[in-house]
PDB file of N, CA and C in Angstrom:
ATOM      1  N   UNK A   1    -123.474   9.532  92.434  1.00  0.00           N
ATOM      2  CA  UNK A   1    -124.409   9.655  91.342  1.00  0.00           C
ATOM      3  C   UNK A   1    -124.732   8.269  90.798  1.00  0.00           C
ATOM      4  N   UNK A   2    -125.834   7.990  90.429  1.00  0.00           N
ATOM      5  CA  UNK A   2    -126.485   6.916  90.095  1.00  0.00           C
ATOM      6  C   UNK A   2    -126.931   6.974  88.222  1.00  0.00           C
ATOM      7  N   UNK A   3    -126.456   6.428  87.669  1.00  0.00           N
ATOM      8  CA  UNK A   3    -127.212   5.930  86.405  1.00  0.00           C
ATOM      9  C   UNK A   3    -127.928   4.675  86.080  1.00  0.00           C
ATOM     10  N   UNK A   4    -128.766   4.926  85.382  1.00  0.00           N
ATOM     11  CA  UNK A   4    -129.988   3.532  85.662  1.00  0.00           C
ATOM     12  C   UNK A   4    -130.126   3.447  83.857  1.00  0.00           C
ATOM     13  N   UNK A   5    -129.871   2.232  83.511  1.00  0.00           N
ATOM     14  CA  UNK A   5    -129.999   1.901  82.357  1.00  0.00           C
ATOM     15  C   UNK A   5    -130.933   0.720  81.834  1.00  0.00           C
ATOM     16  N   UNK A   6    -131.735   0.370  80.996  1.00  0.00           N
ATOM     17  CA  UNK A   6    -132.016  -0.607  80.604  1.00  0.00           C
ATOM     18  C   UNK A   6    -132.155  -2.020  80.638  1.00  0.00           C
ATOM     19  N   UNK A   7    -130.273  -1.793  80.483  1.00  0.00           N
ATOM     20  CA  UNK A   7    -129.783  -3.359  80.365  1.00  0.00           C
ATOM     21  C   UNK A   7    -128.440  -3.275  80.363  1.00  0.00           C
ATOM     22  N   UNK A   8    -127.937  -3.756  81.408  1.00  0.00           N
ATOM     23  CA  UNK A   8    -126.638  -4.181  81.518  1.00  0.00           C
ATOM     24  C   UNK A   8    -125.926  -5.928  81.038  1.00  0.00           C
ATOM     25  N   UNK A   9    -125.320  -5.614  80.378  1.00  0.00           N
ATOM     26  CA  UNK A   9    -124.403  -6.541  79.782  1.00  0.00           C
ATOM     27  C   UNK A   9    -123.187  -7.082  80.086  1.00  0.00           C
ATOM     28  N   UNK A  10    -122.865  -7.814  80.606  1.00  0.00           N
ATOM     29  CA  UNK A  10    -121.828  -8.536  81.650  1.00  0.00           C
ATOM     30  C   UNK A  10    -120.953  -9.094  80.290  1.00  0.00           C
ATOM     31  N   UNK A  11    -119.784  -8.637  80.088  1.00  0.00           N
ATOM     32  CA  UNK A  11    -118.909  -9.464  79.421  1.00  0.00           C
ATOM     33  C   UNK A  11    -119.159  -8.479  77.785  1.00  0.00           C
ATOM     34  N   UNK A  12    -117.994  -8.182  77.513  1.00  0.00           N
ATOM     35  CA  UNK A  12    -117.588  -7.653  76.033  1.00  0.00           C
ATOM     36  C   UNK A  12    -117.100  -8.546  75.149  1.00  0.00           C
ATOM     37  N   UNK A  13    -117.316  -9.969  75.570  1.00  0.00           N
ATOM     38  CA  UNK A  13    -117.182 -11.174  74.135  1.00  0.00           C
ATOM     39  C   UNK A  13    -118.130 -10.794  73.186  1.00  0.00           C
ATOM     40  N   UNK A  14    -117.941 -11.916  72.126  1.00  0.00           N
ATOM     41  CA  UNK A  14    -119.042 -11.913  70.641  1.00  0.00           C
ATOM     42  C   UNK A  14    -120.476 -11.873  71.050  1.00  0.00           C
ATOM     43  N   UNK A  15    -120.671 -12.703  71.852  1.00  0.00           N
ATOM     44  CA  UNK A  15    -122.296 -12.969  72.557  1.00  0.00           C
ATOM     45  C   UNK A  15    -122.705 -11.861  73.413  1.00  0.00           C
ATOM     46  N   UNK A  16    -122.048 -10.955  74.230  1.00  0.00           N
ATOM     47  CA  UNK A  16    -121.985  -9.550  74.608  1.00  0.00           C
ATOM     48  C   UNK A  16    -122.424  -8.757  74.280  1.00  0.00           C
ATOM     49  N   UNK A  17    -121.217  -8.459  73.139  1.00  0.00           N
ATOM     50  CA  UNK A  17    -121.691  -7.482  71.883  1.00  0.00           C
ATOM     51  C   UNK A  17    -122.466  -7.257  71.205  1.00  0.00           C
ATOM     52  N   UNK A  18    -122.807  -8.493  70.688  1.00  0.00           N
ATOM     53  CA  UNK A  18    -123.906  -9.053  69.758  1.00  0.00           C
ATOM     54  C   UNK A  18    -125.509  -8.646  70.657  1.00  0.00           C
ATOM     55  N   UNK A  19    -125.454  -9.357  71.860  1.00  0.00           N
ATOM     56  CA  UNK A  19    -127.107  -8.865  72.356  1.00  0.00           C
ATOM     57  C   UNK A  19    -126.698  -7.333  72.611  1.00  0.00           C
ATOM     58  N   UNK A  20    -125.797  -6.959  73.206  1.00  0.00           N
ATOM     59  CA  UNK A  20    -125.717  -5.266  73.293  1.00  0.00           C
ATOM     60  C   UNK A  20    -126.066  -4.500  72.352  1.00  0.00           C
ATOM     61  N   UNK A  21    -125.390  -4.592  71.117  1.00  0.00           N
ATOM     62  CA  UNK A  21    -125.689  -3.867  70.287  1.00  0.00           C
ATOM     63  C   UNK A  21    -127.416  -4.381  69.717  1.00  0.00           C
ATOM     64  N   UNK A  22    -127.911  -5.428  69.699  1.00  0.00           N
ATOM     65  CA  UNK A  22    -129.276  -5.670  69.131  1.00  0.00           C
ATOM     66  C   UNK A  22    -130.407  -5.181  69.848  1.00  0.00           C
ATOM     67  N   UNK A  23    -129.727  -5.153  71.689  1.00  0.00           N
ATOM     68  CA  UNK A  23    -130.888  -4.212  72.708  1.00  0.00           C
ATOM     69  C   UNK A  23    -130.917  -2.637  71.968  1.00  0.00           C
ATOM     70  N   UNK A  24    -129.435  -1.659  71.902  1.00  0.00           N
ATOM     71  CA  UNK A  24    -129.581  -0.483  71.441  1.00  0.00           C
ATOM     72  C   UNK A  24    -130.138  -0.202  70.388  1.00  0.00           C
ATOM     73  N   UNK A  25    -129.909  -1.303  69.534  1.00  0.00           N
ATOM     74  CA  UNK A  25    -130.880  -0.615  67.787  1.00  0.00           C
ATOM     75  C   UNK A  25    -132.232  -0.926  68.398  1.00  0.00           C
ATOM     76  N   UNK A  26    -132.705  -1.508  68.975  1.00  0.00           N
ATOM     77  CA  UNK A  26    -133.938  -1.695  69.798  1.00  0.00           C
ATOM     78  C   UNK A  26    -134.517  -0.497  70.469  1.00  0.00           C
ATOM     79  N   UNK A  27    -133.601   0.408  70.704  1.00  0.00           N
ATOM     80  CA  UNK A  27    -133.761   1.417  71.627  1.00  0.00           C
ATOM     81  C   UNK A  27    -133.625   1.414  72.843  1.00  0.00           C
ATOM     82  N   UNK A  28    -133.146   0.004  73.077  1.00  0.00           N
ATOM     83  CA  UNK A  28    -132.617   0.279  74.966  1.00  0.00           C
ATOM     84  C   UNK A  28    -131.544   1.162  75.161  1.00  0.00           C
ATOM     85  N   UNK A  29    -131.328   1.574  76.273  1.00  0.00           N
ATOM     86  CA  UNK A  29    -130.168   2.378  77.133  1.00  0.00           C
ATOM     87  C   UNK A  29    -129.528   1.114  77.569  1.00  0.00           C
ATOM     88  N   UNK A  30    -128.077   1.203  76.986  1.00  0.00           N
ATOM     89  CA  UNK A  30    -127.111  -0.627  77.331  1.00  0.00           C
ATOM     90  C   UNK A  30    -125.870   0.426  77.404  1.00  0.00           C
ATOM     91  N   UNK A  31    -125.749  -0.824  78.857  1.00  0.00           N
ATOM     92  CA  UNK A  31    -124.529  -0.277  79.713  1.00  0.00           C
ATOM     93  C   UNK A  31    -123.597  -2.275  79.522  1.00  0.00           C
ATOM     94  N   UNK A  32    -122.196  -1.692  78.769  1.00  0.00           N
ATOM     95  CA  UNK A  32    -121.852  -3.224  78.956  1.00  0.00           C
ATOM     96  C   UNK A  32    -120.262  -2.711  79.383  1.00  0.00           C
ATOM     97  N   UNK A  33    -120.051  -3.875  80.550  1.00  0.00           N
ATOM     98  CA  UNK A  33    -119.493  -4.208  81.418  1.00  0.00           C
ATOM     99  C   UNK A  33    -118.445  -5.366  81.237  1.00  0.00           C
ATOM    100  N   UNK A  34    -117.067  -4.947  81.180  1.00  0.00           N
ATOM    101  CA  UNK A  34    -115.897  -6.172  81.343  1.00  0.00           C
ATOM    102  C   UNK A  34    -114.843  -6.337  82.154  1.00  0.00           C
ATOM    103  N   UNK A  35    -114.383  -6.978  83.034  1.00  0.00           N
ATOM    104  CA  UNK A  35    -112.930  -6.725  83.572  1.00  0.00           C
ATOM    105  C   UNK A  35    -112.058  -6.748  82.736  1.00  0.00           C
ATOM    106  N   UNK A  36    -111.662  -6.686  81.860  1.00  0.00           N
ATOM    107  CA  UNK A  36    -110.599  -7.293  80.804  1.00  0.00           C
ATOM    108  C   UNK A  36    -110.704  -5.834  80.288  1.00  0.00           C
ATOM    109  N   UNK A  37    -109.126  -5.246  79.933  1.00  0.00           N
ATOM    110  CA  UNK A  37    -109.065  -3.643  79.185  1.00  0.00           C
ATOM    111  C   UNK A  37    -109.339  -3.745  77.966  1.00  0.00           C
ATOM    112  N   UNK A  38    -109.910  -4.698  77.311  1.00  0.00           N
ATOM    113  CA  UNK A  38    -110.823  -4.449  75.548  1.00  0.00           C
ATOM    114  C   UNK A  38    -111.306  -5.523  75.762  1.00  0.00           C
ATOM    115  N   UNK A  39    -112.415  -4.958  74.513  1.00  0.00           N
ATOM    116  CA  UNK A  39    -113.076  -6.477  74.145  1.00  0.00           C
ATOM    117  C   UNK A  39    -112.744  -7.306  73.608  1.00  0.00           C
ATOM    118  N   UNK A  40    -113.663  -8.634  73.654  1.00  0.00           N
ATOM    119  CA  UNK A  40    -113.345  -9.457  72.646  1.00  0.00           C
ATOM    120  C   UNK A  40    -113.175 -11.181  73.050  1.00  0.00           C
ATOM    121  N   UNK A  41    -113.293 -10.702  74.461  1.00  0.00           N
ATOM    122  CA  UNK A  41    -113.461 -12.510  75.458  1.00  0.00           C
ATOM    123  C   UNK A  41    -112.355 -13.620  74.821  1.00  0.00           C
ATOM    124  N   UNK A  42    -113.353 -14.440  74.332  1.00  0.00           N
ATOM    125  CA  UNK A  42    -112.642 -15.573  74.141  1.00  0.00           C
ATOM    126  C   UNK A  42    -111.495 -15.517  72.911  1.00  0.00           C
ATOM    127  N   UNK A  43    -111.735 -14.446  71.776  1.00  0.00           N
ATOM    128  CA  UNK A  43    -110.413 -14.245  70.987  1.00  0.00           C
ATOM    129  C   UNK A  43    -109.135 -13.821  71.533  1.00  0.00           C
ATOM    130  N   UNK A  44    -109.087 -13.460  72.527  1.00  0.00           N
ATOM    131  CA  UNK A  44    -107.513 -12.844  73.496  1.00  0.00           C
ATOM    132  C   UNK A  44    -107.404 -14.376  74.193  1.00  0.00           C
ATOM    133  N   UNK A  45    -107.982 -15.508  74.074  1.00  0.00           N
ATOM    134  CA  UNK A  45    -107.241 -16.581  75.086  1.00  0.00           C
ATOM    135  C   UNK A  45    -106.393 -17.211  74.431  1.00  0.00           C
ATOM    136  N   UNK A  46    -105.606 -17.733  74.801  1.00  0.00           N
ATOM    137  CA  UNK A  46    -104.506 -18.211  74.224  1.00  0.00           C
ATOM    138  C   UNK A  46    -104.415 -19.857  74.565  1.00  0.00           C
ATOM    139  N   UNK A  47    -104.073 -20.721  73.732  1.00  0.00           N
ATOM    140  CA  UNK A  47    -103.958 -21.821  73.398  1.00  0.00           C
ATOM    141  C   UNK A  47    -102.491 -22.383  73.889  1.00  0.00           C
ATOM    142  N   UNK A  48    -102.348 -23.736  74.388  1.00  0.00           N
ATOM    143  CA  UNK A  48    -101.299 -24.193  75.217  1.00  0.00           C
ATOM    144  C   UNK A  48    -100.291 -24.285  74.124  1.00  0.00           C
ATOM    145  N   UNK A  49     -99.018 -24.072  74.227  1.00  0.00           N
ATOM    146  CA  UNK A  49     -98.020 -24.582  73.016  1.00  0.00           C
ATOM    147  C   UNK A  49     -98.078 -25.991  72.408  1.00  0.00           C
ATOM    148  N   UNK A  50     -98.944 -26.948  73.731  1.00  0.00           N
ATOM    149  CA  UNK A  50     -99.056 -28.588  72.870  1.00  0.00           C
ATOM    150  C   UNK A  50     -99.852 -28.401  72.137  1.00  0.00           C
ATOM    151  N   UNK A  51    -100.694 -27.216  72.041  1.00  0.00           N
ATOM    152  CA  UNK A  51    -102.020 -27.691  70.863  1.00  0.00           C
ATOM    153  C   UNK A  51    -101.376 -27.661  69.643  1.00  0.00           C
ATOM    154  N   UNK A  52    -101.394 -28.643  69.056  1.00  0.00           N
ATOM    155  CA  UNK A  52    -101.352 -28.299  67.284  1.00  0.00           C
ATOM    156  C   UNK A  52    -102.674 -28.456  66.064  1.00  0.00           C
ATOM    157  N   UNK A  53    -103.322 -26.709  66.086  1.00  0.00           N
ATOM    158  CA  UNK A  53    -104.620 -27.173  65.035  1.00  0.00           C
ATOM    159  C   UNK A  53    -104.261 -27.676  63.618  1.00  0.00           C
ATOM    160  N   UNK A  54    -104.611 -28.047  63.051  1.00  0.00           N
ATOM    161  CA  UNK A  54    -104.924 -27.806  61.701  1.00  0.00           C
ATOM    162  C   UNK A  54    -104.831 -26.885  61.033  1.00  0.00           C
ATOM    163  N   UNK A  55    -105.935 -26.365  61.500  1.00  0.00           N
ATOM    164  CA  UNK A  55    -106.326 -24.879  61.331  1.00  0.00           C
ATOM    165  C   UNK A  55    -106.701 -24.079  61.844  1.00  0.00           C
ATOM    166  N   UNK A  56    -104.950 -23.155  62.265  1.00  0.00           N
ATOM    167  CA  UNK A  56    -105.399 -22.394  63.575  1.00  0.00           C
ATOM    168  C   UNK A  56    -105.915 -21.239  63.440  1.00  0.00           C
ATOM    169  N   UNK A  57    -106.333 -20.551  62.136  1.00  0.00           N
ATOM    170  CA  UNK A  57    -107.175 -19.728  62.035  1.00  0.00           C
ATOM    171  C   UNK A  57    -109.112 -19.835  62.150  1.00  0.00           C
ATOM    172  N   UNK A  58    -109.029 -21.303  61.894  1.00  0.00           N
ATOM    173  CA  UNK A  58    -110.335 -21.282  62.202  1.00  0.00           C
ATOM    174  C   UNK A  58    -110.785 -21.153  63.738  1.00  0.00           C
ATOM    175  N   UNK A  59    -110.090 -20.881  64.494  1.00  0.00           N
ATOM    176  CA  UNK A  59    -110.167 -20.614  65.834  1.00  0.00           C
ATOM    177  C   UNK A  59    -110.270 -19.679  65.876  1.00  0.00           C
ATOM    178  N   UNK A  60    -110.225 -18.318  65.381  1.00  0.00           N
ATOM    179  CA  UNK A  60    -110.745 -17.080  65.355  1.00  0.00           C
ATOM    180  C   UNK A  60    -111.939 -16.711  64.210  1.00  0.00           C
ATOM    181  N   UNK A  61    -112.406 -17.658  63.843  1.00  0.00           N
ATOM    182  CA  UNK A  61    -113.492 -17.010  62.854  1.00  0.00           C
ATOM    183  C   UNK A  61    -114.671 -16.217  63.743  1.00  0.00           C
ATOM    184  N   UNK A  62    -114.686 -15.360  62.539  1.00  0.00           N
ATOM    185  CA  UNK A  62    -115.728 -13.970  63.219  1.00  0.00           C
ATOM    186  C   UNK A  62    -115.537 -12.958  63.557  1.00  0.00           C
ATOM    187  N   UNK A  63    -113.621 -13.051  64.034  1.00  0.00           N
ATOM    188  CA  UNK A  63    -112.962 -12.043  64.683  1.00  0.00           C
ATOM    189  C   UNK A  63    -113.586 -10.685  63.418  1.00  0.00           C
ATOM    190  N   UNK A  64    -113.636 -10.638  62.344  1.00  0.00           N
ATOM    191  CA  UNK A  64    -113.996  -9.120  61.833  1.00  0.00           C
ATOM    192  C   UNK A  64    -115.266  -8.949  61.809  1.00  0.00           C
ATOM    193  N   UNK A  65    -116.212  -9.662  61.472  1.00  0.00           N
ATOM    194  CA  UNK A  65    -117.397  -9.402  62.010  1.00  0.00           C
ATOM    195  C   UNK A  65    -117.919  -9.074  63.317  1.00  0.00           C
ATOM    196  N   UNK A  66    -117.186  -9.465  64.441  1.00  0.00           N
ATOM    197  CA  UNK A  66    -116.918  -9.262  65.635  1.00  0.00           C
ATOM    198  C   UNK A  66    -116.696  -7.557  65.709  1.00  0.00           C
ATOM    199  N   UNK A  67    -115.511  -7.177  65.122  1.00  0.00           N
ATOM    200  CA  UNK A  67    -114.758  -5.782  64.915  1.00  0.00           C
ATOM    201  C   UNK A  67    -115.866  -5.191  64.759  1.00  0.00           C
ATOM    202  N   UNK A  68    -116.659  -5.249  63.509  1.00  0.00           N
ATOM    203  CA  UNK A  68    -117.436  -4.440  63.060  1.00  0.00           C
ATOM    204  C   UNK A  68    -118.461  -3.973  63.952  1.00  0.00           C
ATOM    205  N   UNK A  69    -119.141  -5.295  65.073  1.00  0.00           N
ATOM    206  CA  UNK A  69    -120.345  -5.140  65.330  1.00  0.00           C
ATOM    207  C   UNK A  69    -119.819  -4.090  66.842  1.00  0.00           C
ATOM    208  N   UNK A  70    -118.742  -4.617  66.883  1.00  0.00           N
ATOM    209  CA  UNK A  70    -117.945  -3.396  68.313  1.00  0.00           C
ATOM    210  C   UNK A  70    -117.883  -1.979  68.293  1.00  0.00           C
ATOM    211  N   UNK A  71    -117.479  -1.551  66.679  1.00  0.00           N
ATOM    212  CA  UNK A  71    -117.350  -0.443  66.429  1.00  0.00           C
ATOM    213  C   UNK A  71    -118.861   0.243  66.460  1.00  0.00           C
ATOM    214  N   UNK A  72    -119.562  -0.256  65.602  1.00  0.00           N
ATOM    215  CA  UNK A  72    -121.376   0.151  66.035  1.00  0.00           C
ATOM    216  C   UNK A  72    -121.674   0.200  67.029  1.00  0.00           C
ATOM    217  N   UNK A  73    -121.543  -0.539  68.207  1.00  0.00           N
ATOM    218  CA  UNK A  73    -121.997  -0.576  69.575  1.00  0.00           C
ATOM    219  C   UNK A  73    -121.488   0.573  70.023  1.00  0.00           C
ATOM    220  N   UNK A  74    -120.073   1.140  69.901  1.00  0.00           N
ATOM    221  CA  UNK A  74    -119.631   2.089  71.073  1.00  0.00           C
ATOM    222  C   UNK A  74    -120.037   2.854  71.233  1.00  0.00           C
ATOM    223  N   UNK A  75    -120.713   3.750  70.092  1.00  0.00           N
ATOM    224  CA  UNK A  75    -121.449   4.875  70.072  1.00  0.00           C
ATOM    225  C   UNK A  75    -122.915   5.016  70.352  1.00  0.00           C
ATOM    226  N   UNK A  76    -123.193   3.715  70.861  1.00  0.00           N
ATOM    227  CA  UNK A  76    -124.611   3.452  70.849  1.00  0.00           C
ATOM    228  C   UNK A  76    -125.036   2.943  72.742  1.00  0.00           C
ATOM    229  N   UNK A  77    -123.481   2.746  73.230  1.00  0.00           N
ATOM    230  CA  UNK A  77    -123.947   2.005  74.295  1.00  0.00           C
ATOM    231  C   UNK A  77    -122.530   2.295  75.511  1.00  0.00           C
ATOM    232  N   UNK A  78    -123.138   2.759  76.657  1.00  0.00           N
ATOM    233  CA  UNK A  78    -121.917   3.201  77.486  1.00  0.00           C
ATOM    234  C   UNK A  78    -120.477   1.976  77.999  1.00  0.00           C
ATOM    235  N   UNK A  79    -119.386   2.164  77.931  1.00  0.00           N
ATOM    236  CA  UNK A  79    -118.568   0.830  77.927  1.00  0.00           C
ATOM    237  C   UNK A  79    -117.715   1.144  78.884  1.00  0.00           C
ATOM    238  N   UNK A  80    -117.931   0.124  80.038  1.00  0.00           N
ATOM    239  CA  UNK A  80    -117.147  -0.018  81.090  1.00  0.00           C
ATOM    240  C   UNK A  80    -116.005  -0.891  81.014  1.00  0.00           C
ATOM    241  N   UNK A  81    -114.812  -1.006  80.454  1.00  0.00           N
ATOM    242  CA  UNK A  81    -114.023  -1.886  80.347  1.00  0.00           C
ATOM    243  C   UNK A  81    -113.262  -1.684  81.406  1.00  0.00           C
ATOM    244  N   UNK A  82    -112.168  -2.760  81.657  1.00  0.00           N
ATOM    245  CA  UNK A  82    -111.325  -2.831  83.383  1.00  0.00           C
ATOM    246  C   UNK A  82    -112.579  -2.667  84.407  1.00  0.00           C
ATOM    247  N   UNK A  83    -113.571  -2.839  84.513  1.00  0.00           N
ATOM    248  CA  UNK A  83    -114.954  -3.016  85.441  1.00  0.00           C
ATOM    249  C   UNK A  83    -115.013  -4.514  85.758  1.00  0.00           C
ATOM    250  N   UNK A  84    -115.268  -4.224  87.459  1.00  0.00           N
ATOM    251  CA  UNK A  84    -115.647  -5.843  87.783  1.00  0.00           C
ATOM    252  C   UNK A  84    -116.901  -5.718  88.378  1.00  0.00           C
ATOM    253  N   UNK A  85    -117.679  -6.710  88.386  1.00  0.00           N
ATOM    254  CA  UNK A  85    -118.835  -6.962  88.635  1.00  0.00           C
ATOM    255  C   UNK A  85    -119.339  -7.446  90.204  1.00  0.00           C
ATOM    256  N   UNK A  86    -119.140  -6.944  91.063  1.00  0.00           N
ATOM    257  CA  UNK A  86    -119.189  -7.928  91.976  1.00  0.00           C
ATOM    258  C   UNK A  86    -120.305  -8.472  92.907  1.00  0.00           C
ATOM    259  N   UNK A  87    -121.898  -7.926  92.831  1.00  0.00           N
ATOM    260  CA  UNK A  87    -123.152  -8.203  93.010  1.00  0.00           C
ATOM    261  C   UNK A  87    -124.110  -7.807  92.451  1.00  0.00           C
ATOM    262  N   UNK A  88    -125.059  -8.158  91.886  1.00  0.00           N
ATOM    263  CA  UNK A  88    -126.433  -7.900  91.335  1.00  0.00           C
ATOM    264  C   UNK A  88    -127.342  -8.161  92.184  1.00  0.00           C
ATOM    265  N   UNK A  89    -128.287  -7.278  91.837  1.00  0.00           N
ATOM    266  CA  UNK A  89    -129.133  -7.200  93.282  1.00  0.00           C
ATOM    267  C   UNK A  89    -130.384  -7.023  92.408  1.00  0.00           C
ATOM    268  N   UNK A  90    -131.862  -7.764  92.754  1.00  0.00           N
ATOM    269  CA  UNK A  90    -132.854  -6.791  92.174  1.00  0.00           C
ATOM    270  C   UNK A  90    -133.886  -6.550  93.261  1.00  0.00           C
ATOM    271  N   UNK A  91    -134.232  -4.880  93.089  1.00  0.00           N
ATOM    272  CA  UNK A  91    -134.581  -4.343  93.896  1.00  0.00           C
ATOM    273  C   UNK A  91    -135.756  -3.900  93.969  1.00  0.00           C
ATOM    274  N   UNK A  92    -136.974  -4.470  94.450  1.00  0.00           N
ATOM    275  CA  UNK A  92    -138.402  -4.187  94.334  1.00  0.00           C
ATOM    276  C   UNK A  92    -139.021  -5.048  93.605  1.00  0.00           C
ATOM    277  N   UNK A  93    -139.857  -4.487  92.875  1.00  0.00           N
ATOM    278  CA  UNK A  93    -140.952  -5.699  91.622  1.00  0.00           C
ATOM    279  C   UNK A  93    -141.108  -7.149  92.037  1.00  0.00           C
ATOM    280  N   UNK A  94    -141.439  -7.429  90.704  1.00  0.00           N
ATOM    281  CA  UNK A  94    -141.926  -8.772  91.115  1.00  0.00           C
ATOM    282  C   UNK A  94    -140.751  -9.362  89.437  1.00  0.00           C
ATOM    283  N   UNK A  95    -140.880 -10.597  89.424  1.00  0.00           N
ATOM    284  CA  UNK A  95    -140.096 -11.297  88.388  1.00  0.00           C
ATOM    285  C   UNK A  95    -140.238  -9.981  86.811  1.00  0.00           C
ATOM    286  N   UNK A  96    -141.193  -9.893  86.470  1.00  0.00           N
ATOM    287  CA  UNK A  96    -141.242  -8.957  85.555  1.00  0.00           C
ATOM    288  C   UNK A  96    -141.107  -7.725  85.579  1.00  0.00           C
ATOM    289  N   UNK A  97    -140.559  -7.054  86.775  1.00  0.00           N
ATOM    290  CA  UNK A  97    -140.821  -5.666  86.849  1.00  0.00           C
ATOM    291  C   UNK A  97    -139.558  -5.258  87.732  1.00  0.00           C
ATOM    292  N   UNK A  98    -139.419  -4.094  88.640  1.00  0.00           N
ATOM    293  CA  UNK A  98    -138.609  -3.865  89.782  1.00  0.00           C
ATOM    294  C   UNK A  98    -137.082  -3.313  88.702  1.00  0.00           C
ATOM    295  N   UNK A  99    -136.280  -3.569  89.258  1.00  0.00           N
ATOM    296  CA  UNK A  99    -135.211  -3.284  88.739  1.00  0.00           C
ATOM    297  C   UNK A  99    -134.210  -4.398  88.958  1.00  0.00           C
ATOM    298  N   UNK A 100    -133.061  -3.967  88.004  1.00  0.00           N
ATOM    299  CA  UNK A 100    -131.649  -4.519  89.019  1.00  0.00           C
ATOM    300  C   UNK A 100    -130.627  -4.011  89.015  1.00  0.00           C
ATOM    301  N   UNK A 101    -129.860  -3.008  90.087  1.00  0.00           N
ATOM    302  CA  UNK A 101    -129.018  -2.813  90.210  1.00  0.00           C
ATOM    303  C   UNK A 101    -127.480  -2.970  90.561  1.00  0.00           C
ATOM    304  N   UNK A 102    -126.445  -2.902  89.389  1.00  0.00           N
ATOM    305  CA  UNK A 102    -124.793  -3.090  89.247  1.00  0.00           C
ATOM    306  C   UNK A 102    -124.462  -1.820  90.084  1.00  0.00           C
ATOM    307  N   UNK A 103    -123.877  -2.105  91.164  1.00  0.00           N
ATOM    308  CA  UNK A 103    -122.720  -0.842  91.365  1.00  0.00           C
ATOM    309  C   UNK A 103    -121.063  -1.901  91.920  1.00  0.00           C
ATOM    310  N   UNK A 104    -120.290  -0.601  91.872  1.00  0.00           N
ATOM    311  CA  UNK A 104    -119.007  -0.604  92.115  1.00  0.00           C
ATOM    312  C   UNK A 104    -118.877  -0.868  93.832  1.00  0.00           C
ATOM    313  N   UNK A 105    -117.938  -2.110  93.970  1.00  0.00           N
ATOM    314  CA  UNK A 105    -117.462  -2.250  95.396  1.00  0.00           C
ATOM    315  C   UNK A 105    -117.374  -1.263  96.044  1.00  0.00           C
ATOM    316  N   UNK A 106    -117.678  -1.356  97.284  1.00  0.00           N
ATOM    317  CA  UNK A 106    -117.304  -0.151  98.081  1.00  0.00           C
ATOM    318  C   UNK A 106    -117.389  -0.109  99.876  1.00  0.00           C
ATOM    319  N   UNK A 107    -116.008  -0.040 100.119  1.00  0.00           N
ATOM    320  CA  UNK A 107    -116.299   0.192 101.946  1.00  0.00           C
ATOM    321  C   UNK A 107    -116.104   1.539 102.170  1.00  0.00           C
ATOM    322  N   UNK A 108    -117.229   1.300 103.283  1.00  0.00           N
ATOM    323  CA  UNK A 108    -117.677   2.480 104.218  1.00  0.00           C
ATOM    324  C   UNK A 108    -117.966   3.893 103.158  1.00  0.00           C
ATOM    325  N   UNK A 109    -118.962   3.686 101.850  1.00  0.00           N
ATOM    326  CA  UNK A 109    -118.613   4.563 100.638  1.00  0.00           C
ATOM    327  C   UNK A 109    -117.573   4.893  99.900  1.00  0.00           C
ATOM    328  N   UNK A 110    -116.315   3.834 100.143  1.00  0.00           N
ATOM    329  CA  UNK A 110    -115.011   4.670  99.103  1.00  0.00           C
ATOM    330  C   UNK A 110    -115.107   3.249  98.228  1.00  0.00           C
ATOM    331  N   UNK A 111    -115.220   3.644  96.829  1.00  0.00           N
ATOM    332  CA  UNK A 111    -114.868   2.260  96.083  1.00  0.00           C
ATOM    333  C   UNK A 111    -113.643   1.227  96.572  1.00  0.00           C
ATOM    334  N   UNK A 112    -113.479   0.279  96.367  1.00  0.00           N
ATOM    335  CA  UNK A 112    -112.403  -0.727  96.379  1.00  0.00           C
ATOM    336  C   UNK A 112    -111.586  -0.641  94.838  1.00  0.00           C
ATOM    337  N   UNK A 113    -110.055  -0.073  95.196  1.00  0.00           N
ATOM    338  CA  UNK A 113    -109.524  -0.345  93.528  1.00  0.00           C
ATOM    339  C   UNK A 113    -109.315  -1.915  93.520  1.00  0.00           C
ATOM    340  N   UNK A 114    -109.193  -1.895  91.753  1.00  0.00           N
ATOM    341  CA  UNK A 114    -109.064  -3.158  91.520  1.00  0.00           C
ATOM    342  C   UNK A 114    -107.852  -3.623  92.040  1.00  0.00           C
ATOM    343  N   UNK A 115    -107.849  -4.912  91.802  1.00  0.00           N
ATOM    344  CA  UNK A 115    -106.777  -5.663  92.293  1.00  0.00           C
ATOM    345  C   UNK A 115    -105.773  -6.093  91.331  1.00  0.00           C
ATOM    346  N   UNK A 116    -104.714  -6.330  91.534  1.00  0.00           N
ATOM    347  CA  UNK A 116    -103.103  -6.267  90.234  1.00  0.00           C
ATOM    348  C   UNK A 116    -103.478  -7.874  89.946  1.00  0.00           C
ATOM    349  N   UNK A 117    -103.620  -8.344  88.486  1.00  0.00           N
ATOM    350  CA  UNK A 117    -103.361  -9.264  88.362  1.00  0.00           C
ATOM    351  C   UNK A 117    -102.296  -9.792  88.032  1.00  0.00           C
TER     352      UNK A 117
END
């Protein structure tokens, strides 16, 4: 089975979210897409033990505004999390038109599971 959406969104960081959710109040159909089991990108990376900030909270600013704009999106937009991406293709049209289609790895038709990191 095939679903065809709008706009697919690569990555559940702030910048993700943020155009995801601004396509759906728009009225697009948004499909967003992450390998990582939640969102949130660059707030889950972690910093070497030599770093010493200042201020190591200012390294997460946004994180609740972030929250907020996640919680609006979910209900607004289908969420593939643990999803990997592994070709985009566009199929027909011309630069403005045609499509582009995301699907799931797959030999000889059986998906590929992910791989253990």
């Amino acid at each position: 089975m095939t679903r065809v959406y709008d706009l697919a969104v690569i990555g559940a960081g702030p910048a993700g979210v943020a155009g995801a959710l601004e396509a759906s109040l728009a009225g697009l159909d948004v499909v967003v897409i992450d390998a990582a089991p939640r969102p949130g990108g660059q707030y889950h990376r972690h910093l070497p033990d030599t770093f010493h900030a200042l201020r190591p909270g200012a390294l997460h600013h946004g994180l609740e505004r972030f929250m907020r704009r996640w919680e609006a999106l979910r209900s607004r937009a289908e969420i593939l999390l643990g999803h990997r991406v592994w070709a985009v293709e566009r199929t027909g049209g011309d630069a403005a038109g045609g499509r582009t289609d995301v699907r799931e790895p797959a030999v000889n038709g059986a998906p590929i599971p992910d791989y253990v990191q």
